[in-house]
Each structure stands twice: as C-alpha cells, then as structure tokens.
Protein backbone atom coordinates (compact mmCIF):
# COMPACT_ATOMS: atom_id res chain seq x y z
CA UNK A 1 -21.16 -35.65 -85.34
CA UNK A 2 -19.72 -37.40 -82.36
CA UNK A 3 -19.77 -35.50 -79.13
CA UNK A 4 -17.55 -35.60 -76.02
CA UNK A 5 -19.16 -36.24 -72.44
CA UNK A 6 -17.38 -35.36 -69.43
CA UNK A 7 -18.27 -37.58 -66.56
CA UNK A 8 -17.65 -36.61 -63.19
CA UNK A 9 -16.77 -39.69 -61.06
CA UNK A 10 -19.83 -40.55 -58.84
CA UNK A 11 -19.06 -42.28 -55.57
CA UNK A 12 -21.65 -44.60 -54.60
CA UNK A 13 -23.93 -44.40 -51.38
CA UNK A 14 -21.76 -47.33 -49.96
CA UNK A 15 -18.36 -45.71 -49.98
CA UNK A 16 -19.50 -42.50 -48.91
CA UNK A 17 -20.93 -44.11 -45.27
CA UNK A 18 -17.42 -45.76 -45.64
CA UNK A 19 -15.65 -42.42 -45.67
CA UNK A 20 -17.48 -40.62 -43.23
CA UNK A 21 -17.02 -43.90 -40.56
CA UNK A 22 -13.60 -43.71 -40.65
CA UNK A 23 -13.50 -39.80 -40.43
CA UNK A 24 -15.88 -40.44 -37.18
CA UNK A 25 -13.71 -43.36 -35.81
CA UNK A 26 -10.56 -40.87 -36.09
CA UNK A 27 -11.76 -37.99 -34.05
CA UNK A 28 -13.55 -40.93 -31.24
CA UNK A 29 -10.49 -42.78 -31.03
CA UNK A 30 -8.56 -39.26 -30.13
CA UNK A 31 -11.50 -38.43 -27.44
CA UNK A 32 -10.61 -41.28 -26.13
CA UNK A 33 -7.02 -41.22 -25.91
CA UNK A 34 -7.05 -37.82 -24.44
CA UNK A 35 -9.82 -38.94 -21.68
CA UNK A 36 -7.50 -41.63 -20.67
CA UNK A 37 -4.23 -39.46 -20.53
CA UNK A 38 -5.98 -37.20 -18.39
CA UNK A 39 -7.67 -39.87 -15.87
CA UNK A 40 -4.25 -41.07 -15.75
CA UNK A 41 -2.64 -37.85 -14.87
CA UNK A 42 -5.42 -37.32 -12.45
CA UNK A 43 -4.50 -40.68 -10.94
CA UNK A 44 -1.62 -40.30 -10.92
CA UNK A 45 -1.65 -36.72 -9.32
CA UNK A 46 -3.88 -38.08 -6.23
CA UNK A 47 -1.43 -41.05 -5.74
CA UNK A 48 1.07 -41.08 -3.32
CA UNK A 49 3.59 -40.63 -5.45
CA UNK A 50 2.47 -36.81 -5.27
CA UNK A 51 2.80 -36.58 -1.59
CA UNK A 52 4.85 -34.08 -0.27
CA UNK A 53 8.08 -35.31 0.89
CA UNK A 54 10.07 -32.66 1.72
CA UNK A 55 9.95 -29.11 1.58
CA UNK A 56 13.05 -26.37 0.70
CA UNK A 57 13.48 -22.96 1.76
CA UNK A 58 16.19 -20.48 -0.27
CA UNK A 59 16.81 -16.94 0.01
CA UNK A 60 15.89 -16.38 4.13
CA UNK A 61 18.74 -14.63 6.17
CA UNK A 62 16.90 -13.38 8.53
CA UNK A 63 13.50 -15.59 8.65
CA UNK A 64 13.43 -18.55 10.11
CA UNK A 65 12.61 -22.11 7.64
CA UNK A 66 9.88 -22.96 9.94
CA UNK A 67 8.15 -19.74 10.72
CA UNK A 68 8.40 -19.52 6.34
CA UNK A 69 6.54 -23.12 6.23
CA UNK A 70 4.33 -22.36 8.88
CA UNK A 71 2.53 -19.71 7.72
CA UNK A 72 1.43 -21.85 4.88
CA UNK A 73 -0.85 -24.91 5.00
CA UNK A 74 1.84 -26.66 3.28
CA UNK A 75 2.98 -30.16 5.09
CA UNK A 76 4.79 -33.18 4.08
CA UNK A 77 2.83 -35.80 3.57
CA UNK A 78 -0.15 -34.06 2.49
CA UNK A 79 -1.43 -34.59 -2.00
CA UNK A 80 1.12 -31.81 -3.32
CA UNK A 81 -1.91 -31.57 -5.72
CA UNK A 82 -4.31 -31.29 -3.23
CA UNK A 83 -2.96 -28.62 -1.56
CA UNK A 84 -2.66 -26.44 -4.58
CA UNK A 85 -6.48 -26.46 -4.92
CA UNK A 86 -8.83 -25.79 -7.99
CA UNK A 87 -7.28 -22.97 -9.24
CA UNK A 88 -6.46 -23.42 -12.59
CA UNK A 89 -3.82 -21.05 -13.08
CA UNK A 90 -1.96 -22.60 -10.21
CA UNK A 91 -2.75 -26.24 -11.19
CA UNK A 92 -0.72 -25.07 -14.86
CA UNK A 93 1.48 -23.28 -13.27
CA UNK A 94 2.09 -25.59 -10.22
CA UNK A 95 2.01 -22.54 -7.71
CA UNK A 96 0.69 -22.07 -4.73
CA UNK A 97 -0.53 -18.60 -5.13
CA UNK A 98 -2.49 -18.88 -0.91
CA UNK A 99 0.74 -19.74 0.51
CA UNK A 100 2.77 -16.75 -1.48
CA UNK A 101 0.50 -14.49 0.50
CA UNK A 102 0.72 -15.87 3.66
CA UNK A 103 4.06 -15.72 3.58
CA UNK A 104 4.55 -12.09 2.76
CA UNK A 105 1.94 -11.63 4.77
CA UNK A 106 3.56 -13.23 7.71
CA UNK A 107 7.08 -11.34 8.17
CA UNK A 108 7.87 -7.53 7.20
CA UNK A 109 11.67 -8.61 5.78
CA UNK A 110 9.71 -11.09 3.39
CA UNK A 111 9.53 -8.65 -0.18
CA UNK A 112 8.56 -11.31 -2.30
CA UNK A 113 7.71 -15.32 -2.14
CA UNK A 114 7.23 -18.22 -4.81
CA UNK A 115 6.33 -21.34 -3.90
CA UNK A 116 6.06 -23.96 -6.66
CA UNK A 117 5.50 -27.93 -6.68
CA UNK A 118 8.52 -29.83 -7.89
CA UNK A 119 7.87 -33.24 -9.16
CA UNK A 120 7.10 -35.58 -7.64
CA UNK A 121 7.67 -34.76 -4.01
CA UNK A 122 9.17 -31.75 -3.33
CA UNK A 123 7.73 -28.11 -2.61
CA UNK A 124 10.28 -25.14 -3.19
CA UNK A 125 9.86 -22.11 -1.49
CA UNK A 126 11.75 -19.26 -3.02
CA UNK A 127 11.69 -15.94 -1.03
CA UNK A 128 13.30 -12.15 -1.09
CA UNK A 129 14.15 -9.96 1.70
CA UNK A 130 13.91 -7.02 2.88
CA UNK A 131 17.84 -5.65 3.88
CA UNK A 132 18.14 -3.55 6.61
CA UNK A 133 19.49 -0.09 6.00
CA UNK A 134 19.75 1.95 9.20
CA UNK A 135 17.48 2.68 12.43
CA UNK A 136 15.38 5.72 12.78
CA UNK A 137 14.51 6.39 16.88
CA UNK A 138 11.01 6.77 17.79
CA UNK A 139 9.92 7.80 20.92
CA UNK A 140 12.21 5.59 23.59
CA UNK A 141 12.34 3.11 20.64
CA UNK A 142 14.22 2.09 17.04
CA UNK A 143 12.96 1.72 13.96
CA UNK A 144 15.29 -1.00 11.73
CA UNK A 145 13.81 0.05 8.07
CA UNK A 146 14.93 -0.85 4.46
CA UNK A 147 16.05 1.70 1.64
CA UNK A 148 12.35 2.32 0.87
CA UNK A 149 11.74 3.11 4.76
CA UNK A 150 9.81 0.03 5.28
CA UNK A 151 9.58 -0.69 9.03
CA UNK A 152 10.72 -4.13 9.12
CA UNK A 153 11.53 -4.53 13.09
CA UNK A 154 11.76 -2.30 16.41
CA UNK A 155 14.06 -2.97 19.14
CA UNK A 156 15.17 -1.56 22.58
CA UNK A 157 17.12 1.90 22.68
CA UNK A 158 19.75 0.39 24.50
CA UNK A 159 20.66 -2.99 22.61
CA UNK A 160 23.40 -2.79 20.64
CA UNK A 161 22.80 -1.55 16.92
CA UNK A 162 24.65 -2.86 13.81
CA UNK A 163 23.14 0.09 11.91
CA UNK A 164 23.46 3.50 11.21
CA UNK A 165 20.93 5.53 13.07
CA UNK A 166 19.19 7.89 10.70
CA UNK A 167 18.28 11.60 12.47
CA UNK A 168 16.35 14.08 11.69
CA UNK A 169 13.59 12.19 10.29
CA UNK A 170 10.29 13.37 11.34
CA UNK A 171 6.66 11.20 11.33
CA UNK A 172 4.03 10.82 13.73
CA UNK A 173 3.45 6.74 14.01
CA UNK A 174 4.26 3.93 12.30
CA UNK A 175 3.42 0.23 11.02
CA UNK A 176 5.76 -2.94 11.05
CA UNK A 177 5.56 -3.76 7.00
CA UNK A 178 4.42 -0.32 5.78
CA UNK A 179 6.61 2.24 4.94
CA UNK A 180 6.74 5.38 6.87
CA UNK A 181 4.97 8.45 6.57
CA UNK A 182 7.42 11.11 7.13
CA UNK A 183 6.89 14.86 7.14
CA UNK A 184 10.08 15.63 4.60
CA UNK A 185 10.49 12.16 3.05
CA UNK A 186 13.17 14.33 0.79
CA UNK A 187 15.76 14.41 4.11
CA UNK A 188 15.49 10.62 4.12
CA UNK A 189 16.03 10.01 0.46
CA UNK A 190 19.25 11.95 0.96
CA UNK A 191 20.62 10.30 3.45
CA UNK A 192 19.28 6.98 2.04
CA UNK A 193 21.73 7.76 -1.32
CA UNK A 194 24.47 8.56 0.98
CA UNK A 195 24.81 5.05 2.88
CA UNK A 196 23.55 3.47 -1.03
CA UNK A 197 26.82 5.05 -2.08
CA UNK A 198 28.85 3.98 1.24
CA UNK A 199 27.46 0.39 0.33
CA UNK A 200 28.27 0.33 -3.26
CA UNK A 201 31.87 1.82 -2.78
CA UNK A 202 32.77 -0.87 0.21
CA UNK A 203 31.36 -4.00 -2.53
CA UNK A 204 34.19 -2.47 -5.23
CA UNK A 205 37.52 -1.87 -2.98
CA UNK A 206 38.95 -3.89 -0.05
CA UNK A 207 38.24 -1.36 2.60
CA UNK A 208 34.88 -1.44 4.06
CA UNK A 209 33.66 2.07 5.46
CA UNK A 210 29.48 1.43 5.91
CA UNK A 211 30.24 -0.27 9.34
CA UNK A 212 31.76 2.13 10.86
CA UNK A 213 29.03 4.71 10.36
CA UNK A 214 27.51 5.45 13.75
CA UNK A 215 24.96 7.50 12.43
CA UNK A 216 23.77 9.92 9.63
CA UNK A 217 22.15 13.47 10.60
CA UNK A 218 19.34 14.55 7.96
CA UNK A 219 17.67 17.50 9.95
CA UNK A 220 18.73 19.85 6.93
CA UNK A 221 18.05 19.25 3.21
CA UNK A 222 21.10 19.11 1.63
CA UNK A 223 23.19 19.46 4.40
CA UNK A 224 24.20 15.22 5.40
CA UNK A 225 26.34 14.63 8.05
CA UNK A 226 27.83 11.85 9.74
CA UNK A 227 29.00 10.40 12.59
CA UNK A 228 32.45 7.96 12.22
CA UNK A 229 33.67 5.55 14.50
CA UNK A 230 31.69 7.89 17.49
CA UNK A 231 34.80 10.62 17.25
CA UNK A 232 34.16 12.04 13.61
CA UNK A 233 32.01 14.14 12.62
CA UNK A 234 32.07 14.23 8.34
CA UNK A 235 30.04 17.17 6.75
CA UNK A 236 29.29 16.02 3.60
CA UNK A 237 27.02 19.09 2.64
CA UNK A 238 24.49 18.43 -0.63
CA UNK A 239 24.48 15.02 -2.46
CA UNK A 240 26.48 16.54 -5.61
CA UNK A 241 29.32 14.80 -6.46
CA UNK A 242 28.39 11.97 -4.37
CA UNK A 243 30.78 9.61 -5.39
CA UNK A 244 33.75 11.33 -5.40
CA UNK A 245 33.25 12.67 -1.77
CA UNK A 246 32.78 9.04 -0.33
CA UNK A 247 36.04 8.11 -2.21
CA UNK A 248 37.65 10.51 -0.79
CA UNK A 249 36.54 10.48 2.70
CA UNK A 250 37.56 6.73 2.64
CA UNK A 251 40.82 7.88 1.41
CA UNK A 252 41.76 10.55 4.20
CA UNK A 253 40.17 7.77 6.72
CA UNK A 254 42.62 5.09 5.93
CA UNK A 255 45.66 7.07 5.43
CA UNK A 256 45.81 10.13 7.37
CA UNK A 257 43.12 10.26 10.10
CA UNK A 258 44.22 7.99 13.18
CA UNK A 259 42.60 6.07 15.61
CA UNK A 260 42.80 8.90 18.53
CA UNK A 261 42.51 11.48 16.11
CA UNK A 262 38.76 13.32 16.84
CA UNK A 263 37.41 16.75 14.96
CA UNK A 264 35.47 17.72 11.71
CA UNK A 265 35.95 16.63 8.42
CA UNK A 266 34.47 19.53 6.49
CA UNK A 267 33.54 18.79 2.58
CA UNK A 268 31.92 22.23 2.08
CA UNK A 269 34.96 24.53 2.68
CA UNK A 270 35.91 24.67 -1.19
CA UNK A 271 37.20 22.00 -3.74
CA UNK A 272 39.23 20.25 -0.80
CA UNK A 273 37.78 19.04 2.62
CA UNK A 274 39.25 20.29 5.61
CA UNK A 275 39.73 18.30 8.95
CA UNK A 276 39.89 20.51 11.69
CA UNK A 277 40.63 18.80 14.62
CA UNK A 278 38.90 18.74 18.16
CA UNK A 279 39.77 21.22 20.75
C-alpha cells in the first residue's frame, strides 16, 4: 500500500537572511529618504529664500498699515520661519498665532486678525473691523461704539460727528475695546435694530436715509425716536413692524416733507403716521 506525503516547501536558512535583508534595506532606505527631505526643507526654510520680503495688509479702513505691522515683531528681511517660532501648530499651519494677538490687542476697531506666511517671501495680514454705529455722550465727551456697544474711540463734544448720537443710554464708566456696561442694555438694543434697519433699507434702494439721522432718543423702552436732518422729530414708538415704518418714513421724507418743512412725524397715532407740523 503506497501512501501519499505532503511536503511543505522548506526555505533554507540562506534565503530566509535573504528575505529579511531586503525587508530591512526597504524600511532604511525610506528613513533615509524622509531624513533628507526634511533637512532639506529645514534648509531650505532658514535660507534666504524664506526672508521676508514684503508684507500686505487687507481689510483696514480705519487702521493704519503701519500701526497693523507694528504691533507685531514681523519685519522684512527677517527668516519668515524664524519668526513663526516652535510652535508646531503654527509651523503646519504657517500662522503667526503672537502677532494675531498683538494686533487685536493693539486697536479697539481690530475684531479679528490672521496673519499667515505666503511662500516664499511674503507675510499676509488679513484683518476685520469693528464699524462704527453711532456715539453715546459721556460726561463732556463721545463715545463712537459698534452694534455690540464696543467702545472703539472717544472724541471731543464739539468736533463734528458723522454719527448718530444715541440718548438715553445710561452706564457709569467705560473701557476703549470692551463693551459697555449699561444700566438697561434693552434701550440700546432697540435703538441699535432701528439704525440696523435704517442701514439695511439705504444698501437695497437708491435713497440713503442713515446719514441724515442726527440722533436717536432711547430714554423709554419701546418708545424710539429720532432726530432728522436737526428739524424732525420721527416717533417711531415700539420696534413692531420695523420694516415697514422705516419704508415708510423714507417715503413721506422724499416726497412730501420739504426742506423748510419742521414738526413731528408721529407713527403711533393709528395705522397711518401723522406729521404735525411746528408751531
């Protein structure tokens, strides 16, 4: 009776050390190509092909391009690498986290700032600001904030202001860059929706209304009024039906109130304002 062996194939001692040479070689020869690509990008990075040549600013209306670079220790000529430092995130990322909080640090219209490392030798510094909205007085001052009632500058009571001055707002100090503390922050979130609206009607029609806005009374919750072109007073009551009372008051303004004309326009009378005229 014959029987069948199976025989497993048996490598011999020699081709095994063969195998396991080459397997070895493999991963070496990929150390060492990585090593090198990175010594050269390190080499390359501290070369001065990497020096800072020139350095943009976009975004800044009412900061200055050289107060923005100065508050950073940014400068062309200097390693672009260098300068970022050994943060990791920032070497990836090729940010310059530091100078993004200098610079917001620096101005109270600066919101937001990114500064990043263009290759090979350019630094881009991207900023938002802060718009004013109106000016709050302050004892024998003014207060230029933003919507959110940031205090981004003070200037004299009597230069000229581009801005509707917001009354009735009451607060006991404030901070350039913070946002104020006020006693009834509710008044100025009413009368901060009323010039949002004024704003965002003037951007869809041809005839612009938020300049001519002298100032906006808040002293009574739900009771806005304002002040147009220093001879009319507007009594806009609550903040219902928002929209269609600044359409409307833009309407009567450009065809039926003239430029002598002086008095009340009254929205809280019933469905239709009133003008009464002055005395």
């Amino acid at each position: 009776m014959i029987q069948e062996i199976n025989e497993e194939p048996v490598f011999s001692e020699k081709k095994q050390k063969k195998r396991k040479f080459k397997k070895r070689f493999f991963w070496l020869k990929r150390i060492l190509i990585c090593v090198l690509f990175i010594a050269t990008l390190v080499l390359l990075a501290l070369s001065p092909l990497c020096n800072i040549g020139k350095i943009e600013v976009e975004g800044n209306k009412y900061c200055k391009k050289e107060e923005i670079v100065g508050a950073t220790d940014i400068m062309v000529g200097k390693n672009a690498i260098k300068t970022i430092g050994n943060n990791i995130k920032n070497l990836f990322t090729l940010r310059y986290s530091k100078a993004e909080e200098s610079i917001m640090k620096s101005n109270p219209y600066i919101k937001s700032a990114v500064v990043r490392y263009v290759l090979f030798d350019k630094i881009k510094i991207v900023i938002e600001e802060r718009e004013p909205f109106g000016v709050i007085p302050f004892m024998g001052t003014n207060l230029i904030i933003d919507k959110e009632g940031i205090v981004l500058d003070t200037v004299n009571k009597n230069q000229s202001l581009n801005k509707p001055i917001i009354n009735g707002i009451k607060f006991s100090a404030y901070e350039l860059g913070q946002a104020l503390k006020m006693e009834r922050r509710d008044k100025f979130e009413d009368a901060s929706t009323v010039l949002a609206k004024v704003m965002e009607s003037d951007k869809q029609g041809t005839y612009k209304f938020y300049d001519r806005i002298k100032s906006i009374d808040a002293s009574d919750a739900g009771k806005i009024r304002l002040l147009v072109d220093a001879k009319v007073t507007v009594n806009l009551g609550n903040t219902d039906n928002l929209e269609y009372k600044i359409n409307f008051m833009k309407e009567i303004f450009k065809k039926h109130i003239r430029k002598e004309d002086r008095g009340i326009l009254d929205f809280t009378t019933g469905e239709n304002p009133n003008f009464i005229p002055e005395q």
